[in-house]
N, C-alpha and C. Protein backbone atom coordinates (compact mmCIF):
# COMPACT_ATOMS: atom_id res chain seq x y z
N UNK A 1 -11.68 232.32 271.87
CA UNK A 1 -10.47 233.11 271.65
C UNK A 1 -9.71 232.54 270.47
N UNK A 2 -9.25 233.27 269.63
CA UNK A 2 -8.85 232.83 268.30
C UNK A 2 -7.14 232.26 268.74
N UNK A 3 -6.51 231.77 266.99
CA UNK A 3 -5.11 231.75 268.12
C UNK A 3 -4.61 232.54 267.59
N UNK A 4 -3.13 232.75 268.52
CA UNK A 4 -2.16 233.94 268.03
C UNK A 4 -1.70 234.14 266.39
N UNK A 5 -1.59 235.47 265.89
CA UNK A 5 -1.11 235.46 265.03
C UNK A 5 0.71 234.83 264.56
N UNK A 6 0.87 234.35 263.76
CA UNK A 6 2.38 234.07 263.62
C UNK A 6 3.11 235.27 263.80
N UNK A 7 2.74 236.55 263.83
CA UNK A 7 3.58 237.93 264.09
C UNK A 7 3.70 237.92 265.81
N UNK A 8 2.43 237.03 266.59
CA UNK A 8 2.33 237.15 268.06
C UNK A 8 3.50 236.50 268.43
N UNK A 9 3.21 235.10 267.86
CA UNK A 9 4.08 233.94 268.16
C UNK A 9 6.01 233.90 267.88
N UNK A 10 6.28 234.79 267.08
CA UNK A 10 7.46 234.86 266.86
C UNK A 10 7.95 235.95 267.37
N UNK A 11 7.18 236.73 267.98
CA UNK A 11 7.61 237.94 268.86
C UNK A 11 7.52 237.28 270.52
N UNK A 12 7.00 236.68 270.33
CA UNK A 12 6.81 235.83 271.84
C UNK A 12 8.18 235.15 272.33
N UNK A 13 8.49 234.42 271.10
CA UNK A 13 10.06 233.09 270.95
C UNK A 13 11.16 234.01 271.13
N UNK A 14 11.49 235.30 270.59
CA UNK A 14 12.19 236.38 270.49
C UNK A 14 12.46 237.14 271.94
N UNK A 15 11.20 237.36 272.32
CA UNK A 15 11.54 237.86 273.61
C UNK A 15 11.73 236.90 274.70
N UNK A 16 11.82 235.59 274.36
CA UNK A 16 11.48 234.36 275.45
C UNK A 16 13.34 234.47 275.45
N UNK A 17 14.16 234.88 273.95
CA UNK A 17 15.11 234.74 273.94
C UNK A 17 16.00 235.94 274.88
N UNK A 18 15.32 237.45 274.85
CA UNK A 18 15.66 238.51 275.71
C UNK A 18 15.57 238.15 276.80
N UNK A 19 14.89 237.45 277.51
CA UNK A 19 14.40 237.39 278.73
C UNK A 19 15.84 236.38 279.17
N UNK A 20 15.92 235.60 278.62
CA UNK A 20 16.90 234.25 279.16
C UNK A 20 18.41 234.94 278.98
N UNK A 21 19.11 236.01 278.16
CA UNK A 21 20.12 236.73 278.11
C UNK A 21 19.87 237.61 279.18
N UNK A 22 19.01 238.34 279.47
CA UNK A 22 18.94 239.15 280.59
C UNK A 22 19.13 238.26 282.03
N UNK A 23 18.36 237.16 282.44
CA UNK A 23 18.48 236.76 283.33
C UNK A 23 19.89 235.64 283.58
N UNK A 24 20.60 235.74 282.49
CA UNK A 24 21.97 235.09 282.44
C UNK A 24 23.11 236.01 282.37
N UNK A 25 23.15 236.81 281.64
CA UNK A 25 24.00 238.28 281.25
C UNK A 25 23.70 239.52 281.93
N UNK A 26 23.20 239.33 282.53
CA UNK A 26 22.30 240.93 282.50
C UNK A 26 21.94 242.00 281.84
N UNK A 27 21.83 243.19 281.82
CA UNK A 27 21.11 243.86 280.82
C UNK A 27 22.32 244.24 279.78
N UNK A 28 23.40 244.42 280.66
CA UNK A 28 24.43 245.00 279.84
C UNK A 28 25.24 243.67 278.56
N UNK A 29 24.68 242.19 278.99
CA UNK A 29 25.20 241.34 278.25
C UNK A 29 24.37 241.22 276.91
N UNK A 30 22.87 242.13 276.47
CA UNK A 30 22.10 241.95 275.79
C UNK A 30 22.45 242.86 274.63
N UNK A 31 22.61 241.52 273.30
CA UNK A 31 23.13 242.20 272.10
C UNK A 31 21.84 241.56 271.08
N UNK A 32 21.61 243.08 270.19
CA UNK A 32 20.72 241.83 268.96
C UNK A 32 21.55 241.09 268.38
N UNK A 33 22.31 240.88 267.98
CA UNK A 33 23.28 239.41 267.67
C UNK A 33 22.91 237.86 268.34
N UNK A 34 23.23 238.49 269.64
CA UNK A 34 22.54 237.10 270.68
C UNK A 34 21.70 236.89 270.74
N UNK A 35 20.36 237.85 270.66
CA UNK A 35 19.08 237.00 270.77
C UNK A 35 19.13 236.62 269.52
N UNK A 36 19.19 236.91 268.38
CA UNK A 36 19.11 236.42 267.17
C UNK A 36 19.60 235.22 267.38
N UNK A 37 21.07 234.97 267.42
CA UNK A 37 21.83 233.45 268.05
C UNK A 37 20.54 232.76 268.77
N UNK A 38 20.44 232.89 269.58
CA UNK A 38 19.51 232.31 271.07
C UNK A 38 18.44 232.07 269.95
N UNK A 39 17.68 232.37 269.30
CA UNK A 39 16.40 232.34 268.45
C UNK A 39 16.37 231.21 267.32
N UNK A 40 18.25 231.17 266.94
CA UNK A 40 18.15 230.86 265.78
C UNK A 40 17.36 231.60 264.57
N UNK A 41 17.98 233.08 264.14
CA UNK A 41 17.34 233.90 263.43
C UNK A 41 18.04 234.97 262.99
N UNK A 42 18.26 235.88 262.06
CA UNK A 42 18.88 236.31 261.71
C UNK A 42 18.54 238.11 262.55
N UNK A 43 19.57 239.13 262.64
CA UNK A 43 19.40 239.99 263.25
C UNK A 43 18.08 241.09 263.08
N UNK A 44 18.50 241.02 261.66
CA UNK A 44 16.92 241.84 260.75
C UNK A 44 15.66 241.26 261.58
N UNK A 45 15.12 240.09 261.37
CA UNK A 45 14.36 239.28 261.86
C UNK A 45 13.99 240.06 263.55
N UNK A 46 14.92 240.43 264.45
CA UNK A 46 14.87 240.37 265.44
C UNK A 46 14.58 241.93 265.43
N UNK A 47 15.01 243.13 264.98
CA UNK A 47 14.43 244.11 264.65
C UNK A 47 13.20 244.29 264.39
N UNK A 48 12.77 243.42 262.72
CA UNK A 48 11.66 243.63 262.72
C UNK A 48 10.68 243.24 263.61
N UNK A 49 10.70 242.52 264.23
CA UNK A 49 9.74 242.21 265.32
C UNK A 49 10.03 242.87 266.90
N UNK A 50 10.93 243.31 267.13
CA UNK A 50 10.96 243.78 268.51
C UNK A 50 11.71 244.82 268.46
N UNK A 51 12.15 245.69 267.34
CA UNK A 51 11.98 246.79 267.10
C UNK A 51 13.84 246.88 267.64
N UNK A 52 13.96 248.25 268.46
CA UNK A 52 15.34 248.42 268.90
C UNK A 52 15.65 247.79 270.13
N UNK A 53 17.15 248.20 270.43
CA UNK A 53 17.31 247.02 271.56
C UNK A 53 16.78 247.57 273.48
N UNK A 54 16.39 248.97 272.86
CA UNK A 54 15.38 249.55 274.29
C UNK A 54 14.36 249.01 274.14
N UNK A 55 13.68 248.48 272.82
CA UNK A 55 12.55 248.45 272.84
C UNK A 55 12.09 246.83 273.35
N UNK A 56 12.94 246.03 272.91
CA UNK A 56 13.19 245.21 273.56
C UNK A 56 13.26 244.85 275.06
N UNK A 57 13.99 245.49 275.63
CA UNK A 57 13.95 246.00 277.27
C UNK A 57 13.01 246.15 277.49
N UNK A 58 12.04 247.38 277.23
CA UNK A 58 10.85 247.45 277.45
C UNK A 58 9.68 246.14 277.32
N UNK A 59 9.95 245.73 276.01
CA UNK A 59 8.98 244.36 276.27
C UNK A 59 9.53 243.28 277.66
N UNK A 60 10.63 243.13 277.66
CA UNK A 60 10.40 242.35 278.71
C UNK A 60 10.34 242.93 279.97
N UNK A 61 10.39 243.97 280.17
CA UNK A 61 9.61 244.96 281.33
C UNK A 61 8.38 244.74 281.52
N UNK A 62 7.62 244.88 280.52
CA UNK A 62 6.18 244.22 280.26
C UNK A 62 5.78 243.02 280.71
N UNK A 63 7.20 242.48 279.95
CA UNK A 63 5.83 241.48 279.88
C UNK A 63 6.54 240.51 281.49
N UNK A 64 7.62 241.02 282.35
CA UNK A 64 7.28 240.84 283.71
C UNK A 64 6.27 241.04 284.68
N UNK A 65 5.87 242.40 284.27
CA UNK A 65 4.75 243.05 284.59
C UNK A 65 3.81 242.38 284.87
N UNK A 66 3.45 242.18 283.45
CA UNK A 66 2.18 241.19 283.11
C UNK A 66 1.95 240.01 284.28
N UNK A 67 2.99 239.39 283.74
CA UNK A 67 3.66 237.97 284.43
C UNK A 67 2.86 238.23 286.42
N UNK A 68 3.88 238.74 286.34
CA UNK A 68 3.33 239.32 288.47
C UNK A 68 1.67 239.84 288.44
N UNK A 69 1.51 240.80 287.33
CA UNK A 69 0.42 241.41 287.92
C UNK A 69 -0.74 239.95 287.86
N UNK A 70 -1.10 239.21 286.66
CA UNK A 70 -1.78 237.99 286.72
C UNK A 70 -1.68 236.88 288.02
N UNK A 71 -0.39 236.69 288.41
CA UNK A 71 -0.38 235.99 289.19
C UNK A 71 -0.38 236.22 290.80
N UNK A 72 -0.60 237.48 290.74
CA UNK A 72 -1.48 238.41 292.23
C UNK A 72 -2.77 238.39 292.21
N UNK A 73 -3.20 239.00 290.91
CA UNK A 73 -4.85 239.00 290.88
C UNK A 73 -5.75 237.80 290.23
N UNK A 74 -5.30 237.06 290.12
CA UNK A 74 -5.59 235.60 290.22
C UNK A 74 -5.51 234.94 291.32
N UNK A 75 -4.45 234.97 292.11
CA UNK A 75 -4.70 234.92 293.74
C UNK A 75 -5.77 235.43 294.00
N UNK A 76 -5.67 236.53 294.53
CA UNK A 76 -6.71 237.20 294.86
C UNK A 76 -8.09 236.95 294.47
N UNK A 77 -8.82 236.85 293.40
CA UNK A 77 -10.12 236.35 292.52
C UNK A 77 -10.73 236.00 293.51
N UNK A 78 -10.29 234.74 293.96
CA UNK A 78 -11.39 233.71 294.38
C UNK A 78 -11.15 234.21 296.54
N UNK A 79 -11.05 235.09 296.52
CA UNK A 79 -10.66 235.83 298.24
C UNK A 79 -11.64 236.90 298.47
N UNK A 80 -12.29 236.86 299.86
CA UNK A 80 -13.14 237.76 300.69
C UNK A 80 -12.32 239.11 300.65
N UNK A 81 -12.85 240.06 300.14
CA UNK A 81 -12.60 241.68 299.98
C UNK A 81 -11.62 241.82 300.95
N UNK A 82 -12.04 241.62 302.40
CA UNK A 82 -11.50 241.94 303.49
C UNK A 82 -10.47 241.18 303.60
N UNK A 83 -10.33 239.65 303.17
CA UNK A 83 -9.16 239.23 303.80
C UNK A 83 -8.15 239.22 302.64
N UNK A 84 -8.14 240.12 301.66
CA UNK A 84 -7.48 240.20 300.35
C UNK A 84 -5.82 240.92 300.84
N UNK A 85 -6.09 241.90 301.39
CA UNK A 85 -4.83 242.19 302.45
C UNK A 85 -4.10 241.38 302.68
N UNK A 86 -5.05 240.52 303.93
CA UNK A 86 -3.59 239.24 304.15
C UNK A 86 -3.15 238.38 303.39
N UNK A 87 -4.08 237.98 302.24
CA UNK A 87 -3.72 237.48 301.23
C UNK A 87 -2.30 237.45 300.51
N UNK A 88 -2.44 239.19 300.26
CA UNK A 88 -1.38 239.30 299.72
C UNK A 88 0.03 239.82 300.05
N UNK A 89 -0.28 239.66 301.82
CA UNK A 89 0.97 239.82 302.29
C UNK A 89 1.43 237.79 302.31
N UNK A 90 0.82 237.42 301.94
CA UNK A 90 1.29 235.85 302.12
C UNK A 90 2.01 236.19 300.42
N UNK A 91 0.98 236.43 299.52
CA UNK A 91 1.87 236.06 297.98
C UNK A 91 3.20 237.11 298.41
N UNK A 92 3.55 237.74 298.66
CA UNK A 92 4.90 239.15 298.80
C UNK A 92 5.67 238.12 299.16
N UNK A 93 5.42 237.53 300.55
CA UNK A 93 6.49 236.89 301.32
C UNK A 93 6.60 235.89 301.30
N UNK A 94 5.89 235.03 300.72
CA UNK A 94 5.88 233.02 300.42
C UNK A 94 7.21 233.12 299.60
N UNK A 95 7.60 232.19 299.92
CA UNK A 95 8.58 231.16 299.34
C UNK A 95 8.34 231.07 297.83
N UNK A 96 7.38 230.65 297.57
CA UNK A 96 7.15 230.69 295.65
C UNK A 96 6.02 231.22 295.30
N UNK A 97 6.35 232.58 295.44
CA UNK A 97 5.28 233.67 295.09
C UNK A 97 5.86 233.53 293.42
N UNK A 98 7.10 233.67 292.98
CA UNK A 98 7.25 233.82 291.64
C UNK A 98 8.12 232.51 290.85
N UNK A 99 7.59 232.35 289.82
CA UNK A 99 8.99 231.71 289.49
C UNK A 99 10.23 232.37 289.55
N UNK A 100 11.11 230.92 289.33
CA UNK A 100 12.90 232.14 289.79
C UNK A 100 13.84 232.76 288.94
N UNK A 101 12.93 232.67 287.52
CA UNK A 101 13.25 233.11 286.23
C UNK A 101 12.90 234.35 286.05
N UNK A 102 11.82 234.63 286.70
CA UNK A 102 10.78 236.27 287.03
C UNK A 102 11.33 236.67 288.25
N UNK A 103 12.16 236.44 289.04
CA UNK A 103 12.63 237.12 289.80
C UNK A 103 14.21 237.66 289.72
N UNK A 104 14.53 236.61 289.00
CA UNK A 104 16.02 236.80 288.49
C UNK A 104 15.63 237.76 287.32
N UNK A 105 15.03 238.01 286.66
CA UNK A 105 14.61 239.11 285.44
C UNK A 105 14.29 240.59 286.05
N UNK A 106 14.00 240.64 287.12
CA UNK A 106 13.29 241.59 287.95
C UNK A 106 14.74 242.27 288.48
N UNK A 107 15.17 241.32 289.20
CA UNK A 107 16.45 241.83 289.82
C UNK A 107 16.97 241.93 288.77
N UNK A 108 17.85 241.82 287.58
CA UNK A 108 18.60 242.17 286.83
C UNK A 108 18.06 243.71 286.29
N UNK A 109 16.86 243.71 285.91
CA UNK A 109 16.02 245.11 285.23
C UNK A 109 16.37 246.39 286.86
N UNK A 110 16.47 245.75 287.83
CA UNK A 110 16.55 246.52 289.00
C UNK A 110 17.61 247.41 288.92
N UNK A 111 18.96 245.91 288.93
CA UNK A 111 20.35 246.43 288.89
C UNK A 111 20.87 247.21 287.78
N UNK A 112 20.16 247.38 286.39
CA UNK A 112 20.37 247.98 285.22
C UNK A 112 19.74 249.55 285.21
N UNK A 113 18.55 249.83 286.03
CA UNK A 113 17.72 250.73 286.19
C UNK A 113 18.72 252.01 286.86
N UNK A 114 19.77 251.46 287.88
CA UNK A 114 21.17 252.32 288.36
C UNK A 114 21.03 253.42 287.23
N UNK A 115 22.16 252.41 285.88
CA UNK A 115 22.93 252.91 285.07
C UNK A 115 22.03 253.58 283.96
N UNK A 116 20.95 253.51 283.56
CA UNK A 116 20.20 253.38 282.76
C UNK A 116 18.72 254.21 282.57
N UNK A 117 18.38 255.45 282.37
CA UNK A 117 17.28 256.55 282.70
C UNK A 117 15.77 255.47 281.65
N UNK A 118 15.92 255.15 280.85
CA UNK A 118 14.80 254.93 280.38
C UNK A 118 14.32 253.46 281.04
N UNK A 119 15.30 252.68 281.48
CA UNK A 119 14.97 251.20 281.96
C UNK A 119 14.57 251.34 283.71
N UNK A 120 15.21 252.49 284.35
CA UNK A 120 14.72 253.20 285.42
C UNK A 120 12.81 253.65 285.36
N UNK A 121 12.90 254.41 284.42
CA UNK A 121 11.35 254.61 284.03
C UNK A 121 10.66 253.32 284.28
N UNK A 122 10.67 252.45 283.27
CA UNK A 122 10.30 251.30 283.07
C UNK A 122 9.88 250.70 284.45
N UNK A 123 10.86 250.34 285.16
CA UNK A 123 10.81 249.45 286.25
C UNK A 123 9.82 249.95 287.46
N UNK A 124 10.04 251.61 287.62
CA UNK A 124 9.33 251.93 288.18
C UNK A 124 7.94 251.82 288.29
N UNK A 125 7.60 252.06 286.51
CA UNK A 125 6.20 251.42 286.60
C UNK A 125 5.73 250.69 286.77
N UNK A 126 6.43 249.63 286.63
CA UNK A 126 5.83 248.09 286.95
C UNK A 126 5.72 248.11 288.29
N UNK A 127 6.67 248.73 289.34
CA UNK A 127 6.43 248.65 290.80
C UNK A 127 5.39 249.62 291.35
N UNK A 128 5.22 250.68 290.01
CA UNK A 128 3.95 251.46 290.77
C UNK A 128 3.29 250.73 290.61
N UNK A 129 2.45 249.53 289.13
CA UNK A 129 1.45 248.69 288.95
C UNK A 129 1.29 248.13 290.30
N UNK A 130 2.12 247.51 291.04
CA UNK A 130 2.45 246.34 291.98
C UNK A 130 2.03 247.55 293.53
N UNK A 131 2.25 248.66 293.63
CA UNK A 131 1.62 249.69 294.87
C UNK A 131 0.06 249.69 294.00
N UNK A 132 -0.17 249.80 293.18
CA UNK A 132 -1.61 250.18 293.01
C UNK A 132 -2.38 249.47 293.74
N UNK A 133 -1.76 248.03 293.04
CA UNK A 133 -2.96 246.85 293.92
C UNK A 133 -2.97 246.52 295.36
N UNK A 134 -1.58 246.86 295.88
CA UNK A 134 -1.27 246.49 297.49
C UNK A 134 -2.51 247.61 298.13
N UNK A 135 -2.30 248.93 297.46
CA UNK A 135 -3.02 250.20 298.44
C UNK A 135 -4.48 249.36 297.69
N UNK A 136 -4.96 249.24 296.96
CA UNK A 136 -6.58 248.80 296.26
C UNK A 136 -6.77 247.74 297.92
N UNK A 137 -5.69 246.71 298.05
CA UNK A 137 -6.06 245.95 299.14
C UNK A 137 -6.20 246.75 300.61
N UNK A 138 -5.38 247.51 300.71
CA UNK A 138 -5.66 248.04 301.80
C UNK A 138 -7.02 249.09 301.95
N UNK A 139 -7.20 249.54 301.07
CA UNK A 139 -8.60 250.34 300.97
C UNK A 139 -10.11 249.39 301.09
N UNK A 140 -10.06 247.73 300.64
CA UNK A 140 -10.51 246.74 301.00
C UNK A 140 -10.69 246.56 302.80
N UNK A 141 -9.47 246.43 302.99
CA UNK A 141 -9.42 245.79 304.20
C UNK A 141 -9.57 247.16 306.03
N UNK A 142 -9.32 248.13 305.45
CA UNK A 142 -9.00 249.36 306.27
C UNK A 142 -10.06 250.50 305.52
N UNK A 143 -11.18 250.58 304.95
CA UNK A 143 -11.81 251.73 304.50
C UNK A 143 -11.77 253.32 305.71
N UNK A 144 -11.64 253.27 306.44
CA UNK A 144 -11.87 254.37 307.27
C UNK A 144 -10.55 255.06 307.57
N UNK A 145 -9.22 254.30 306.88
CA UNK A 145 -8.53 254.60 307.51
C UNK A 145 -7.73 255.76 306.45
N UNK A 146 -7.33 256.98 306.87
CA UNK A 146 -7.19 257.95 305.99
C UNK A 146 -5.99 257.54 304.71
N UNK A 147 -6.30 258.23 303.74
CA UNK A 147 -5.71 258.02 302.49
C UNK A 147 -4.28 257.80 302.88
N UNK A 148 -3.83 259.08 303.09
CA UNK A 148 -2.54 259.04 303.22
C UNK A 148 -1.80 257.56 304.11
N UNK A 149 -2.28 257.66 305.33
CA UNK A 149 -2.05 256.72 306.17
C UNK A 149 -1.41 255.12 305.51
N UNK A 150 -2.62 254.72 304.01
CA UNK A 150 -2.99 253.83 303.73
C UNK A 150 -2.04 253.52 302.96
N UNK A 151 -1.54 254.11 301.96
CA UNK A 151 -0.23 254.64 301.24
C UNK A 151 0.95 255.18 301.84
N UNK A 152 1.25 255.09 303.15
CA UNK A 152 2.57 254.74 303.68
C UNK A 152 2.78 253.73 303.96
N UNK A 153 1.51 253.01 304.61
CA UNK A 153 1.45 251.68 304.59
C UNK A 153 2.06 250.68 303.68
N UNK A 154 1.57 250.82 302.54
CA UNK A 154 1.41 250.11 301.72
C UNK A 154 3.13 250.18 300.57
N UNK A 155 3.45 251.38 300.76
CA UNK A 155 5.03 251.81 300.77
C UNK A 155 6.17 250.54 301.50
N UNK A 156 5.44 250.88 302.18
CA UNK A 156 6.37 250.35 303.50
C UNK A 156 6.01 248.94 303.31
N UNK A 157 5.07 248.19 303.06
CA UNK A 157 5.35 246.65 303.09
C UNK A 157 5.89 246.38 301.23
N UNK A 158 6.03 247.14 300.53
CA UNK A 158 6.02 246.85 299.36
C UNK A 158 7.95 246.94 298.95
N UNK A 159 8.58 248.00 300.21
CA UNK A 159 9.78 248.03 300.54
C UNK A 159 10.61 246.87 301.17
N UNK A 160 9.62 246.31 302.28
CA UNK A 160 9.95 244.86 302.94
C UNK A 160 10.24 244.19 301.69
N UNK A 161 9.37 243.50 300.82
CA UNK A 161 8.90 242.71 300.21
C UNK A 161 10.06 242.83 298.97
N UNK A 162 10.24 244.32 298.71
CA UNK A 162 11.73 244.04 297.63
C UNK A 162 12.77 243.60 298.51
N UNK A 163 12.89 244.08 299.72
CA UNK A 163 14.39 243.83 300.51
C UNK A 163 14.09 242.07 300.98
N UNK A 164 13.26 241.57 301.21
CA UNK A 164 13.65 240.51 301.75
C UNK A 164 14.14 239.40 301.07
N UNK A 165 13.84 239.67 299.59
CA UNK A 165 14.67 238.20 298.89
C UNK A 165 16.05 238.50 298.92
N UNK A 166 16.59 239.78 299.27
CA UNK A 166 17.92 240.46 299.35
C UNK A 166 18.83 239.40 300.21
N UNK A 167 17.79 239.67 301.42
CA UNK A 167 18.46 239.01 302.94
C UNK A 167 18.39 237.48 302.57
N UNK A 168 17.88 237.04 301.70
CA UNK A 168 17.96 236.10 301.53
C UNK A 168 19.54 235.03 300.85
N UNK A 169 18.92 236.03 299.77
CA UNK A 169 20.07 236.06 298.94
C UNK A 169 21.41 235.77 299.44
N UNK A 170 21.52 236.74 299.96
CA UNK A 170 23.27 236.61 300.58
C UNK A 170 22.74 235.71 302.37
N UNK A 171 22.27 234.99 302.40
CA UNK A 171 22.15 233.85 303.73
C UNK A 171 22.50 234.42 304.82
N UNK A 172 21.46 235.31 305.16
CA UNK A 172 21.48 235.83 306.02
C UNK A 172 20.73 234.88 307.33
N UNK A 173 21.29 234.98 308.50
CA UNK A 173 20.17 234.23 309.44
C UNK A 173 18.62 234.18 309.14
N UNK A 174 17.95 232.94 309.42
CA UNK A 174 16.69 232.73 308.56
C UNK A 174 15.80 233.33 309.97
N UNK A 175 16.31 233.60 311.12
CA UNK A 175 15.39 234.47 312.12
C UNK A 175 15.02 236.26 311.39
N UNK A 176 16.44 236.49 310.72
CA UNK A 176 16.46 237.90 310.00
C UNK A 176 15.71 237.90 308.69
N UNK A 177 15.54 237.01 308.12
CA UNK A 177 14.87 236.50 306.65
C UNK A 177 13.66 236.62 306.86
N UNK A 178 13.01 236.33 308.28
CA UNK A 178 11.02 236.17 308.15
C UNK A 178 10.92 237.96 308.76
N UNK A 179 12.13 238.19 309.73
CA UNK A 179 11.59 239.87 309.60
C UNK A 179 10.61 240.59 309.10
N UNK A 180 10.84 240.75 307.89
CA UNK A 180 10.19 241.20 306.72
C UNK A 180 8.78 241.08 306.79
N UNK A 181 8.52 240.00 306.97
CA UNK A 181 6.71 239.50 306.53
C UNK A 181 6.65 239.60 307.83
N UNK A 182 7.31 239.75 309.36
CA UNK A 182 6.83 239.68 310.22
C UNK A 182 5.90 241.42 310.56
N UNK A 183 7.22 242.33 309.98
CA UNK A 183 6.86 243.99 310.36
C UNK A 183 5.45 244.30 309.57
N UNK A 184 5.26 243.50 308.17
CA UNK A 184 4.45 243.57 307.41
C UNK A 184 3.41 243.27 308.35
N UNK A 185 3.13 242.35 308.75
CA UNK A 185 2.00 241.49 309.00
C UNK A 185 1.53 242.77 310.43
N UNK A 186 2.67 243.23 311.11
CA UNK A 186 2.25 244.33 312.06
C UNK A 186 1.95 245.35 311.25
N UNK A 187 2.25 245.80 310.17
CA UNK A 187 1.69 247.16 309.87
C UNK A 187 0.20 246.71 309.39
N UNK A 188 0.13 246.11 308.90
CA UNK A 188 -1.34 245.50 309.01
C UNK A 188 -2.39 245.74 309.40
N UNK A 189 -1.62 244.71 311.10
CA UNK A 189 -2.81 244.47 312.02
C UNK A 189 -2.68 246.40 312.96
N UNK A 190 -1.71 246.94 312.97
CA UNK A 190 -1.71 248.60 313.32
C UNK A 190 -2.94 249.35 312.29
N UNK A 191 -2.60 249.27 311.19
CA UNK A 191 -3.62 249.81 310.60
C UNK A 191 -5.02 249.20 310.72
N UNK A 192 -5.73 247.70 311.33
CA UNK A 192 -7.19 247.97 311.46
C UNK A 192 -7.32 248.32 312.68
N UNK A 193 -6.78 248.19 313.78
CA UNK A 193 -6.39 249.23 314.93
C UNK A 193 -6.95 250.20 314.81
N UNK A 194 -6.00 250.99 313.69
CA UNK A 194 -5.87 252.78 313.55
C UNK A 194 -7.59 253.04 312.92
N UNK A 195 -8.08 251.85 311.86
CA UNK A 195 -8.89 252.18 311.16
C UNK A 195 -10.40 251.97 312.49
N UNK A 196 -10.20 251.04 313.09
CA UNK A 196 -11.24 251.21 314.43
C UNK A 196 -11.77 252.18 315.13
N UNK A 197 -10.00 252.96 315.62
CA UNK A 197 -10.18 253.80 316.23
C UNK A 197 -10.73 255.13 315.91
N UNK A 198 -10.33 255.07 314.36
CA UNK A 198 -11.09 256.19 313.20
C UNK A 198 -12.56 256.44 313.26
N UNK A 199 -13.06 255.12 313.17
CA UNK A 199 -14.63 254.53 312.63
C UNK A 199 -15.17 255.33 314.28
N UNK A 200 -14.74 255.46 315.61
CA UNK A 200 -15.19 255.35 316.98
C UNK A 200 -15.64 257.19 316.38
């Protein structure tokens, strides 16, 4: 693999600088002025390489994306088809499924997505990326069990899994905090149930 171009590498430092205003300011604190500041670089500079300041947004939409989607399916890699499911109801609900820089970036792109139609777009996709692979696991682990079925499923723990760093968040009783991965872990084991009773 060759190395990055200096056009890679300074678009990389640039958005390393979006990313750290977003997860400090939030979306609405993000000026090209500041990342330029944050970069040490002049504003032009920050244009030419990352274009406008949506477009910007968008890269680090991305490249969260990125970020999660690698570090699910890299989990996953080295895991039995079948037990890829529970797998990844452990990465959803562990304790340090993400760093807390990618989650604080996530939640900020969340809370901006409200006010905001094109950063709304955005986010969504990254969370459809993130249903693709949950339902891919469940089609692994549950084959018989009808489509639809599999994709409410998979809705539904992917809903837990945003709400529970919530409950966290604001310190909520830590009996109410494992909730989450607990209903998960039942919709689960309901669905090879359902998928048994299918296969009969």
């Amino acid at each position: 693999m060759g190395r990055p171009s200096l056009r890679t590498i300074r678009q990389e430092e640039l958005l390393d600088a979006v990313v750290g205003i977003i997860t400090s300011k939030g979306v609405a604190g993000l000026t090209v002025a500041d990342v330029a500041k944050l970069a040490g670089t002049q504003s032009s500079k920050v244009h030419h390489y990352l274009g406008s300041r949506e477009e910007m947004i968008a890269a680090a939409i991305d490249r969260a994306m990125a970020s999660v989607e690698g570090i699910v399916l890299n989990a996953l890699s080295s895991i039995e088809p079948q037990h890829r499911l529970d797998a990844q109801i452990e990465i959803l609900f562990g304790a340090s499924f993400l760093e807390p820089h990618i989650n604080q970036l996530i939640d900020q792109l969340i809370a901006a997505s409200y006010l905001d139609e094109a950063i709304r777009v955005n986010v969504s996709r990254m969370y459809q990326r993130f249903l693709e692979i949950l339902i891919d696991s469940f089609e692994l682990a549950v084959p018989n069990l009808p489509v639809e079925e599999r994709h409410q499923a998979a809705h539904t723990i992917l809903a837990l899994a945003h709400a529970t760093p919530t409950f966290e968040w604001l310190s909520l009783d830590s009996k109410n905090i494992h909730e989450g991965r607990l209903a998960a872990e039942k919709i689960v084991a309901d669905a090879r149930v359902r998928c048994q009773e299918v296969s009969k």
